[in-house]
N, C-alpha and C. Protein backbone atom coordinates (compact mmCIF):
# COMPACT_ATOMS: atom_id res chain seq x y z
N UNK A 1 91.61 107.63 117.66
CA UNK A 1 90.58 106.68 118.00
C UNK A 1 91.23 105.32 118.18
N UNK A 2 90.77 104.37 118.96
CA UNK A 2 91.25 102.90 119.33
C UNK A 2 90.19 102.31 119.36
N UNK A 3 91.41 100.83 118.77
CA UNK A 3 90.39 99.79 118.37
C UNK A 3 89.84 98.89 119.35
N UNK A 4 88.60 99.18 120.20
CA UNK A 4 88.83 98.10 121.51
C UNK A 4 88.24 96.45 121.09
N UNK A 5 88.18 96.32 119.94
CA UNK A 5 87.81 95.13 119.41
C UNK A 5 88.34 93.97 120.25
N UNK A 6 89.42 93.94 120.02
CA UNK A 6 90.52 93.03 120.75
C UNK A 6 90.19 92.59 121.98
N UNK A 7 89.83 93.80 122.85
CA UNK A 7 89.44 93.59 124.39
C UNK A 7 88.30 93.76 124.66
N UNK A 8 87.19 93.38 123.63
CA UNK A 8 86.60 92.94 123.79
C UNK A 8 85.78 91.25 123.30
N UNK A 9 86.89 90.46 123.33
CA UNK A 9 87.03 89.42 122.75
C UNK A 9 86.80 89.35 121.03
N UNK A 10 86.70 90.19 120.52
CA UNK A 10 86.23 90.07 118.92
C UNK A 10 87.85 89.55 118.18
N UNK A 11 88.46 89.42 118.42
CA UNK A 11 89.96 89.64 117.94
C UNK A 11 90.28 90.43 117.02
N UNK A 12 91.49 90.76 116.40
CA UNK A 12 92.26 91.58 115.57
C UNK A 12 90.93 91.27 114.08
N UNK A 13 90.67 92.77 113.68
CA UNK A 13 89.80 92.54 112.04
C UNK A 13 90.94 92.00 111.39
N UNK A 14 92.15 92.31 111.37
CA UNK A 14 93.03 91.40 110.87
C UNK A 14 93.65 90.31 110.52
N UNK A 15 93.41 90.41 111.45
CA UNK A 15 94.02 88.46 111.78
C UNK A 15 92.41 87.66 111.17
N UNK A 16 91.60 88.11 111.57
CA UNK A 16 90.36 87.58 110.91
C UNK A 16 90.01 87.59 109.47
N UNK A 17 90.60 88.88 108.84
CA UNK A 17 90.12 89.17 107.50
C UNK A 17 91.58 88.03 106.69
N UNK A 18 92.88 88.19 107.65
CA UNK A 18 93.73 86.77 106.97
C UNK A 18 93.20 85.79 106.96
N UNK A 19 92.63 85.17 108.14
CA UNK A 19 92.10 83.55 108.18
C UNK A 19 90.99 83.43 107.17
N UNK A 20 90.04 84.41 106.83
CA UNK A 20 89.00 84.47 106.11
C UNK A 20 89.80 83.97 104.60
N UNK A 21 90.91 85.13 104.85
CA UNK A 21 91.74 85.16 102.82
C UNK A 21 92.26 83.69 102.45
N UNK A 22 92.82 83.12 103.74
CA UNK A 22 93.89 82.07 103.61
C UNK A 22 92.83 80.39 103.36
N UNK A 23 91.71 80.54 104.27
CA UNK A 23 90.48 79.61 103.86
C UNK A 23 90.09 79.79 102.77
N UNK A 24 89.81 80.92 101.80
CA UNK A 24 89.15 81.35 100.42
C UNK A 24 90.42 80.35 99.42
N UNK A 25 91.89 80.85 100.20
CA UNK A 25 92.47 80.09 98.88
C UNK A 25 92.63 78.88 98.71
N UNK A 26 92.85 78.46 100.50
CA UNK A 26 92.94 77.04 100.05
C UNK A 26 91.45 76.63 99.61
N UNK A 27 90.68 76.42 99.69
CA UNK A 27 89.41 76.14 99.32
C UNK A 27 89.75 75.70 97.70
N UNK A 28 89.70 77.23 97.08
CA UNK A 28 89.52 77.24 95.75
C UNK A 28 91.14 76.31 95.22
N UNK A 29 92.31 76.57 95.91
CA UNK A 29 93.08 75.53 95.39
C UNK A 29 93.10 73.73 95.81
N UNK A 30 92.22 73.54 96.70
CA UNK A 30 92.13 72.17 96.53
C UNK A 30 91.05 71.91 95.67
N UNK A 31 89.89 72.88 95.14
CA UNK A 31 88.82 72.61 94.46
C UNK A 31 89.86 72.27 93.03
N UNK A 32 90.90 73.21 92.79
CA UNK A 32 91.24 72.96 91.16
C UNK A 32 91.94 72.09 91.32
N UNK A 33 92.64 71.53 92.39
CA UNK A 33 93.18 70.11 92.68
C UNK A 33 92.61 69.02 92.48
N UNK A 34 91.40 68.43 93.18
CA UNK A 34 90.55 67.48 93.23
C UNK A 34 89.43 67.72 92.03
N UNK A 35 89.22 68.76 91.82
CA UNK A 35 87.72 68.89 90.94
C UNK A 35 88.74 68.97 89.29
N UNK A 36 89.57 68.92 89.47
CA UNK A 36 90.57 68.89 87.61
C UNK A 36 89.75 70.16 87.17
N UNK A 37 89.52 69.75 85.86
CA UNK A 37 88.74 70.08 85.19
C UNK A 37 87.24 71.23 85.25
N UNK A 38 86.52 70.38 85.97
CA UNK A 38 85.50 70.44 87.04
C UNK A 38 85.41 71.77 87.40
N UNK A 39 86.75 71.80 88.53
CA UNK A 39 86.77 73.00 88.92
C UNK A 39 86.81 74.61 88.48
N UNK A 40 86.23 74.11 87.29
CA UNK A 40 86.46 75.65 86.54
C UNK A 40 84.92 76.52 87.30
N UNK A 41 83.61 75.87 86.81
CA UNK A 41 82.77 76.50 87.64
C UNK A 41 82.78 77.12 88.94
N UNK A 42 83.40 76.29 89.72
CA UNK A 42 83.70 76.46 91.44
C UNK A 42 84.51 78.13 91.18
N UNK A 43 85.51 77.95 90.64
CA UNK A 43 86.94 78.82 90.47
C UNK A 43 86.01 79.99 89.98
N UNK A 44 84.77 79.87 88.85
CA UNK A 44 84.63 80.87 88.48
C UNK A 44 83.81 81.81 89.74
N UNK A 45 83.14 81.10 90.21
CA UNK A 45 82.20 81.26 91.27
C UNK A 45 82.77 81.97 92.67
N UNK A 46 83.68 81.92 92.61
CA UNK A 46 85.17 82.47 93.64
C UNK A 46 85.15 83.95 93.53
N UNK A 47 85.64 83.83 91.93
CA UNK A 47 86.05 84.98 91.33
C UNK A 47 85.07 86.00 90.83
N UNK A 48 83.37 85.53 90.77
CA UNK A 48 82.27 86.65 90.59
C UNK A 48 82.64 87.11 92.07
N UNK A 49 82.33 86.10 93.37
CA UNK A 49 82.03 86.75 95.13
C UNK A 49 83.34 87.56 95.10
N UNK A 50 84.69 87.62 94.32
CA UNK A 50 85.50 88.38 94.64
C UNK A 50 85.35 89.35 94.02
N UNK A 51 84.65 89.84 93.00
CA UNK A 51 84.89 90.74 92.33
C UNK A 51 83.46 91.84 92.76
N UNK A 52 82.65 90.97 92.99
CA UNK A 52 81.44 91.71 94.13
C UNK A 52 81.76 92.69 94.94
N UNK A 53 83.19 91.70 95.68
CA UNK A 53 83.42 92.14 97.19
C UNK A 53 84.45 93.64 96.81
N UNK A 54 85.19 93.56 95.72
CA UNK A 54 85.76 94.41 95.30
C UNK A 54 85.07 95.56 94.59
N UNK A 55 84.03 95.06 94.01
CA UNK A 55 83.36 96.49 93.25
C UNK A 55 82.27 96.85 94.78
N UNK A 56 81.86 96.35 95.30
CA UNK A 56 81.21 96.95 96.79
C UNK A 56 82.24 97.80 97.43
N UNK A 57 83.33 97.91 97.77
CA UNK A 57 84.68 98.63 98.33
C UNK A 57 84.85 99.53 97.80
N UNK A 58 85.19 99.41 95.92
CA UNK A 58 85.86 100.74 95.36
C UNK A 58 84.57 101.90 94.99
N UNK A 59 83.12 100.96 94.94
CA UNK A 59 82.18 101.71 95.31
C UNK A 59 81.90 102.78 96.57
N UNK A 60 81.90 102.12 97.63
CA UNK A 60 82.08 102.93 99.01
C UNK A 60 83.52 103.40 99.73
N UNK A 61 84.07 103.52 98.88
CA UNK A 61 85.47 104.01 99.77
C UNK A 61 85.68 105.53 99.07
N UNK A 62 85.22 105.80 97.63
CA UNK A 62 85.47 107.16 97.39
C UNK A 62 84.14 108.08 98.16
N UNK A 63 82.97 106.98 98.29
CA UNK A 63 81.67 108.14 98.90
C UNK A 63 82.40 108.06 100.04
N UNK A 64 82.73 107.19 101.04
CA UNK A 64 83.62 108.03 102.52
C UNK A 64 84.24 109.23 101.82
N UNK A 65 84.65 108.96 101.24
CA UNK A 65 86.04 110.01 100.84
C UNK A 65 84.86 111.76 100.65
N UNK A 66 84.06 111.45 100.28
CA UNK A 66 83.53 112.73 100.09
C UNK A 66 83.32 113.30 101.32
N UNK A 67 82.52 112.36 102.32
CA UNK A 67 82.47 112.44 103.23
C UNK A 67 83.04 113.14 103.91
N UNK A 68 84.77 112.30 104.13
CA UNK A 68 85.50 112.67 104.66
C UNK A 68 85.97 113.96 104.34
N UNK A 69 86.04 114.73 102.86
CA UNK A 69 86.53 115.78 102.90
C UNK A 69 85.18 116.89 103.13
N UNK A 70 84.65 116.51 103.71
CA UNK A 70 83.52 117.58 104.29
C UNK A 70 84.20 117.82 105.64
N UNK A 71 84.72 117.04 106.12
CA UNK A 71 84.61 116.83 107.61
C UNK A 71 86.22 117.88 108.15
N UNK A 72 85.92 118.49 109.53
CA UNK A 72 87.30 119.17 109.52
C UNK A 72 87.99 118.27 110.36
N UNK A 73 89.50 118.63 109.53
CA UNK A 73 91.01 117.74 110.22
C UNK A 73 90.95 117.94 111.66
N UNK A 74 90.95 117.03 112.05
CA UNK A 74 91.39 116.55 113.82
C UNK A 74 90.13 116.89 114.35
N UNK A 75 88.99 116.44 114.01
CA UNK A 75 88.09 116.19 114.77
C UNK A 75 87.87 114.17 114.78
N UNK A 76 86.68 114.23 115.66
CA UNK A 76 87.05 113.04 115.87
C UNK A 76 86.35 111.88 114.97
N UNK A 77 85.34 112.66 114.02
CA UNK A 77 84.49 112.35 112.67
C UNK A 77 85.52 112.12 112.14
N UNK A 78 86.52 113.03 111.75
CA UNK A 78 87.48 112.62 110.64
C UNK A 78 88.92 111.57 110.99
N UNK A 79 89.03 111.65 111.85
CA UNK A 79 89.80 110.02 112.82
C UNK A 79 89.02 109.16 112.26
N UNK A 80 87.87 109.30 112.43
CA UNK A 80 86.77 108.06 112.27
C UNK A 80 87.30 107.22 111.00
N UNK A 81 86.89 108.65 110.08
CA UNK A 81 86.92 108.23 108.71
C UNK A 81 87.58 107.44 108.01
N UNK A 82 89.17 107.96 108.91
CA UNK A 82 90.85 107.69 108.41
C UNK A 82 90.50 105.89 108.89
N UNK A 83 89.62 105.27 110.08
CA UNK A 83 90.06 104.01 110.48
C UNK A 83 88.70 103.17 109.49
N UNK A 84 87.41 103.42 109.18
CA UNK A 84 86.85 102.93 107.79
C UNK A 84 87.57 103.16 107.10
N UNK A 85 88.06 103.62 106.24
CA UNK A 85 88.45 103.71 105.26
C UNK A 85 89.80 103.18 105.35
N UNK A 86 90.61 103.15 106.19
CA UNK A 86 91.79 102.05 105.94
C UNK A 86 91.35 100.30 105.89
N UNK A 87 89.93 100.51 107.37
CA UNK A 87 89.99 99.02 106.82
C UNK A 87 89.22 98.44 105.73
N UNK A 88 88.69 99.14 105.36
CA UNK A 88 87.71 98.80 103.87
C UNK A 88 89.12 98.65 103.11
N UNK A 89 89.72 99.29 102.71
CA UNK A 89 90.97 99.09 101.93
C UNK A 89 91.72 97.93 102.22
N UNK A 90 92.15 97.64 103.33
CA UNK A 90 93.12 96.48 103.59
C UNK A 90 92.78 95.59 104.21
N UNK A 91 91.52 95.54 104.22
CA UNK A 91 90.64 94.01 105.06
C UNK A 91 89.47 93.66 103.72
N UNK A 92 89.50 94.48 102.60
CA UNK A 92 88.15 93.75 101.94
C UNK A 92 88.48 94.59 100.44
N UNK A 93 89.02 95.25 100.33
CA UNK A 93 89.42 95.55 99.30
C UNK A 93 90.41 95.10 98.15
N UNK A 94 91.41 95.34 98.96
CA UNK A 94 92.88 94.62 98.47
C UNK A 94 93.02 93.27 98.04
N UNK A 95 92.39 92.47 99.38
CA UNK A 95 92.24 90.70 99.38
C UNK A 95 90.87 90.57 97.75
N UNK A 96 90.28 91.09 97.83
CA UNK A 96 89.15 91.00 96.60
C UNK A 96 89.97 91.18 95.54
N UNK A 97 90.45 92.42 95.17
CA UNK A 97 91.07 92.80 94.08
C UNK A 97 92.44 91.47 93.76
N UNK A 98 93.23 91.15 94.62
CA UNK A 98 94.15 89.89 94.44
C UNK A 98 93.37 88.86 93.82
N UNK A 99 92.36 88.12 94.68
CA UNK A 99 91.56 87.18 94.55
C UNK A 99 90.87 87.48 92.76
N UNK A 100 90.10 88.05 92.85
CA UNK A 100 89.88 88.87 91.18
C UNK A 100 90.89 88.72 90.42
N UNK A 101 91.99 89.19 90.46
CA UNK A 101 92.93 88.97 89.29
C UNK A 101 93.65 87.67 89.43
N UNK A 102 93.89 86.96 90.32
CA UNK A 102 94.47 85.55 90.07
C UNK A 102 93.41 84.76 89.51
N UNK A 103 92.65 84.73 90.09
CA UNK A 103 91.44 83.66 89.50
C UNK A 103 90.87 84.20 88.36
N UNK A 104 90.29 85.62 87.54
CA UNK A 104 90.28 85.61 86.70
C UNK A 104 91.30 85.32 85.81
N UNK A 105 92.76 85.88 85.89
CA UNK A 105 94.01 85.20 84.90
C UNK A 105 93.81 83.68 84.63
N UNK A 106 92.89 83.14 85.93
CA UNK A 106 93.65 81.63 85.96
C UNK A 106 91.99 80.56 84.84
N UNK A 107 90.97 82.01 84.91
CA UNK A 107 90.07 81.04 84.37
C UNK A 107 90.14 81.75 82.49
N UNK A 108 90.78 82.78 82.15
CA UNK A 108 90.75 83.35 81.01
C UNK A 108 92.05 82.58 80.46
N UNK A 109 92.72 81.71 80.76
CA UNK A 109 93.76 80.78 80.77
C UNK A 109 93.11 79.38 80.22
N UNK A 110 92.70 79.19 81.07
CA UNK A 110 91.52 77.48 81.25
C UNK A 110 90.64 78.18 79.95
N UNK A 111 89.86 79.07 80.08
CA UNK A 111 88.92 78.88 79.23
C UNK A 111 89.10 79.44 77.80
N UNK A 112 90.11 79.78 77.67
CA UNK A 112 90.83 80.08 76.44
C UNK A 112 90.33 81.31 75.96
N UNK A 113 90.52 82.14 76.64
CA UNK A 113 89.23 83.62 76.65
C UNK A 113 90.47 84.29 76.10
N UNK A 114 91.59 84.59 76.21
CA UNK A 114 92.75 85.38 76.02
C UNK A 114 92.79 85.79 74.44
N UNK A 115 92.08 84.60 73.93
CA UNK A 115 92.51 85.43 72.40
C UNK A 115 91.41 86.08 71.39
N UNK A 116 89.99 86.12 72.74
CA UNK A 116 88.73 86.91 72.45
C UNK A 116 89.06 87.95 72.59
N UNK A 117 88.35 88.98 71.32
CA UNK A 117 88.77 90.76 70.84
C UNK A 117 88.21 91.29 72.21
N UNK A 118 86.65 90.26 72.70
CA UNK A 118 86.06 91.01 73.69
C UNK A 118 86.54 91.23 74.90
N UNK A 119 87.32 89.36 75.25
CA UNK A 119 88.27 89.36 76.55
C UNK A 119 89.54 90.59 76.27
N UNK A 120 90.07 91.15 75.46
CA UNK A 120 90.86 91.81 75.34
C UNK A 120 90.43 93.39 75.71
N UNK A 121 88.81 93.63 75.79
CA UNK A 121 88.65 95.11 76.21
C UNK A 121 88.30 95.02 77.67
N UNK A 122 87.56 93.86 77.77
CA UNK A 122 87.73 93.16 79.31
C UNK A 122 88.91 94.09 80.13
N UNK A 123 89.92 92.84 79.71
CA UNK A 123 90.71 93.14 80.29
C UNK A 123 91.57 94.36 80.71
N UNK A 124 91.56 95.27 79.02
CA UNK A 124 91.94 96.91 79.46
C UNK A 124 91.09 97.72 80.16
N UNK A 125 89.76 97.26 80.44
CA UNK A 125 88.76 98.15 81.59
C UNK A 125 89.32 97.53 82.84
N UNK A 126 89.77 96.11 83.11
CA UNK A 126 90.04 95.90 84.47
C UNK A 126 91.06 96.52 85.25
N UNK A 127 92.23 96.42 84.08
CA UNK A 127 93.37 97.07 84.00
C UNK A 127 93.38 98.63 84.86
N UNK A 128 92.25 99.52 83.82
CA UNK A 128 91.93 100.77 84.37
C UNK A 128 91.01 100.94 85.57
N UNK A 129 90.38 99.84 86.38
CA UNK A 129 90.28 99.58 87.33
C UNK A 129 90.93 99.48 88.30
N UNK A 130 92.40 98.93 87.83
CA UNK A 130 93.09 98.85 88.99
C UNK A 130 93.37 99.94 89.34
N UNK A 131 94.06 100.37 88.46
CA UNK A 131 94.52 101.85 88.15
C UNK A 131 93.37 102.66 89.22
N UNK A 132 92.14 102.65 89.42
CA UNK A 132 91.54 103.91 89.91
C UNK A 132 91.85 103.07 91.38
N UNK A 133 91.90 101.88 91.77
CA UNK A 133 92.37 101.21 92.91
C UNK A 133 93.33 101.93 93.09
N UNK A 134 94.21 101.78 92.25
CA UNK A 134 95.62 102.65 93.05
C UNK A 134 95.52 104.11 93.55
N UNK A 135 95.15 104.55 92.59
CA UNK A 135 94.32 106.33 92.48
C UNK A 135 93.80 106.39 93.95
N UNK A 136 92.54 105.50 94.42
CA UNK A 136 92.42 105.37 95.93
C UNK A 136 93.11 104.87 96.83
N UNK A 137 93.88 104.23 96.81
CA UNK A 137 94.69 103.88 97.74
C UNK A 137 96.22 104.83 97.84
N UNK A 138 96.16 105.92 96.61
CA UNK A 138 97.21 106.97 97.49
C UNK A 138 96.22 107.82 98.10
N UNK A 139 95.46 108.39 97.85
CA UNK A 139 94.32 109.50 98.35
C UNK A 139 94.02 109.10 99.87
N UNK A 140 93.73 107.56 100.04
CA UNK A 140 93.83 107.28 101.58
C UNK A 140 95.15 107.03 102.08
N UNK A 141 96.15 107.33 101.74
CA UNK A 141 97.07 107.39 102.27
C UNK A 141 97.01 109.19 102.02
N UNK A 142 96.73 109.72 101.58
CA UNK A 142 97.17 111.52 101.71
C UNK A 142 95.81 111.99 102.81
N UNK A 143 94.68 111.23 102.97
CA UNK A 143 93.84 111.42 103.96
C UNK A 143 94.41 111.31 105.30
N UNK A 144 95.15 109.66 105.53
CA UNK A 144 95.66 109.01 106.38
C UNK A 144 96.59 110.53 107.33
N UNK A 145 96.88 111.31 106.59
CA UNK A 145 97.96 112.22 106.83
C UNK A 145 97.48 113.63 106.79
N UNK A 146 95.92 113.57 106.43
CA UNK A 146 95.38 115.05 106.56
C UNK A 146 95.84 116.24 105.35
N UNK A 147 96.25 115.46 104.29
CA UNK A 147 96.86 116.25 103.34
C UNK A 147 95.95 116.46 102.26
N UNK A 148 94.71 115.74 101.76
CA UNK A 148 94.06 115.72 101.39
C UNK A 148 93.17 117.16 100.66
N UNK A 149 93.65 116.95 99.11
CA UNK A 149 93.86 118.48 98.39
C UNK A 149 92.81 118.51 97.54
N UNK A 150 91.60 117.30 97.42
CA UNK A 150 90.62 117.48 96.70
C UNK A 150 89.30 117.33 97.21
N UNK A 151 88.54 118.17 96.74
CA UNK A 151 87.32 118.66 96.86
C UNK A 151 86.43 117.60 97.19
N UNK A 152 85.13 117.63 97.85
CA UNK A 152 84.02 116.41 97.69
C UNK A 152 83.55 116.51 96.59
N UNK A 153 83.47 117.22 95.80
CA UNK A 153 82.87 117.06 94.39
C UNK A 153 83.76 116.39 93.97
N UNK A 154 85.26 116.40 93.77
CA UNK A 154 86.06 115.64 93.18
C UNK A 154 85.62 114.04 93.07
N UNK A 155 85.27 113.74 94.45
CA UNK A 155 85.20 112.45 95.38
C UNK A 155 83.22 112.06 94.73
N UNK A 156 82.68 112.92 94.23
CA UNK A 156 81.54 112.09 93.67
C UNK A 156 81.69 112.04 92.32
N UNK A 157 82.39 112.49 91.69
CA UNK A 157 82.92 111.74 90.29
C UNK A 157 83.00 110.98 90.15
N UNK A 158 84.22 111.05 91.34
CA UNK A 158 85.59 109.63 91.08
C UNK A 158 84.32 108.45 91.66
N UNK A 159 83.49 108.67 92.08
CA UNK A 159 82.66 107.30 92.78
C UNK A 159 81.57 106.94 91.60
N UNK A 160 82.16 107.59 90.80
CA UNK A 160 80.96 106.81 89.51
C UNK A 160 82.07 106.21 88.55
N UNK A 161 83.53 106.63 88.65
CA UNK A 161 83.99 106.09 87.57
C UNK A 161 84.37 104.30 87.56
N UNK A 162 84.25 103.75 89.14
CA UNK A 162 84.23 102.24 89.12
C UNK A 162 82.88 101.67 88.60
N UNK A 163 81.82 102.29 89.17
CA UNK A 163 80.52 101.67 88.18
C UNK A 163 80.45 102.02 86.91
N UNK A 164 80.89 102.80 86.23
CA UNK A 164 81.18 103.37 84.87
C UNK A 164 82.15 102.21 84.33
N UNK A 165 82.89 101.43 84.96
CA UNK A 165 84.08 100.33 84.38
C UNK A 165 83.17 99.15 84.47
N UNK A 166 82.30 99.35 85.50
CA UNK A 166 82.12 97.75 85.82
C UNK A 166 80.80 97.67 84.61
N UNK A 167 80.18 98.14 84.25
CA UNK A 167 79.32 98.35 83.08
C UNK A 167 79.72 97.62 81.63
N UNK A 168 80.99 98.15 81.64
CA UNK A 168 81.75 97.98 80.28
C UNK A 168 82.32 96.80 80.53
N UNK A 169 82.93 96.17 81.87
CA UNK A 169 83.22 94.52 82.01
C UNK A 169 82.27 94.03 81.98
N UNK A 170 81.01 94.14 82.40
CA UNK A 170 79.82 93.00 82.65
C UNK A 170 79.09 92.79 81.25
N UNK A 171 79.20 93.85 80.49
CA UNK A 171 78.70 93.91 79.11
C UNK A 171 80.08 93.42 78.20
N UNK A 172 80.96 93.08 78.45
CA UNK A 172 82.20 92.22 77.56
C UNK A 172 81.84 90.97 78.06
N UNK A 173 81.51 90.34 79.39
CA UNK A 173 81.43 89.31 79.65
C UNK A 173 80.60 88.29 79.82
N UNK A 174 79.26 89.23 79.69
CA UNK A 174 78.53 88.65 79.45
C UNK A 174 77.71 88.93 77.40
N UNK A 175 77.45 89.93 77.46
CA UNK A 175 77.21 89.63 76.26
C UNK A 175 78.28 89.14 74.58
N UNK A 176 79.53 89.73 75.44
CA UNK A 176 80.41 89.57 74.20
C UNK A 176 80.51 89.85 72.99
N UNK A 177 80.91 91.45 72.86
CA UNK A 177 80.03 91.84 71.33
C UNK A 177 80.99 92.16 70.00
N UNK A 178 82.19 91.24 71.05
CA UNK A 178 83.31 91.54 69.83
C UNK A 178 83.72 89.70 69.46
């Protein structure tokens, strides 16, 4: 399948989803520049829309995946699949998940959260977050290649175990029960 984006004036999702990343940072680094202090709200406010944008992704990239392993190799459904699902991964995924962990490091730093018992389980659920990030991002690379050795049932598990994490962060961070 081809991308006629390009020629049809839309330009590269690429080059777009960079200019999008590269405006997000400078933004938020002249905010902690000029706003001092200040800028902790702004910064935090960064880092909820990033972590949105990231739990929306690792949400819908394993249901493709079920999807996708319904679908038979070298048809043109499953081409399809291989080009969502790369760019959900490397146009809105990846950039979220970065954005998420710098700016959270940088506000559990500022706000002196690091030596809370609660920020500390926080952080080992995010941890194992990444971890299922990575988990998907070899699987679309063994899709990418038609090698793809697990089941769609596999693939509606695995799509509950990021809302299953994000449960246990939103309840450390917001209620705080340690």
């Amino acid at each position: 399948m081809t991308d006629n984006s390009a020629s049809k004036g839309n330009g590269d999702p690429g080059i777009r989803a960079g200019i999008a990343l590269g405006v997000t940072v400078l933004a938020t680094a002249a905010a902690m520049l000029l706003l001092g202090d200040a800028a902790y709200d702004w910064v935090k406010a960064v880092h909820v829309m990033a972590v949105i944008s990231w739990m929306a992704g690792m949400l819908y990239l394993p249901r493709l995946f079920v999807y996708h392993a319904e679908t038979e190799i070298g048809t043109q459904q499953s081409e399809t699949f291989k080009v969502m699902e790369r760019r959900l991964l490397t146009l809105i995924i990846n950039p979220a998940m970065i954005i998420t962990w710098i700016l959270g490091l940088w506000l559990a730093w500022q706000g002196g959260w690091y030596m809370a018992p609660w920020f500390h389980v926080k952080f080992a659920l995010v941890f194992i977050l990444s971890g299922v990030h990575g988990y998907l991002s070899s699987a679309l690379r063994a899709f990418a290649e038609d090698r793809n050795e697990r089941s769609a049932r596999h693939w509606r598990i695995m799509n509950e175990v990021p809302a299953l994490l994000m449960v246990g962060i939103v309840i450390m961070v917001i209620v705080k029960p340690f």
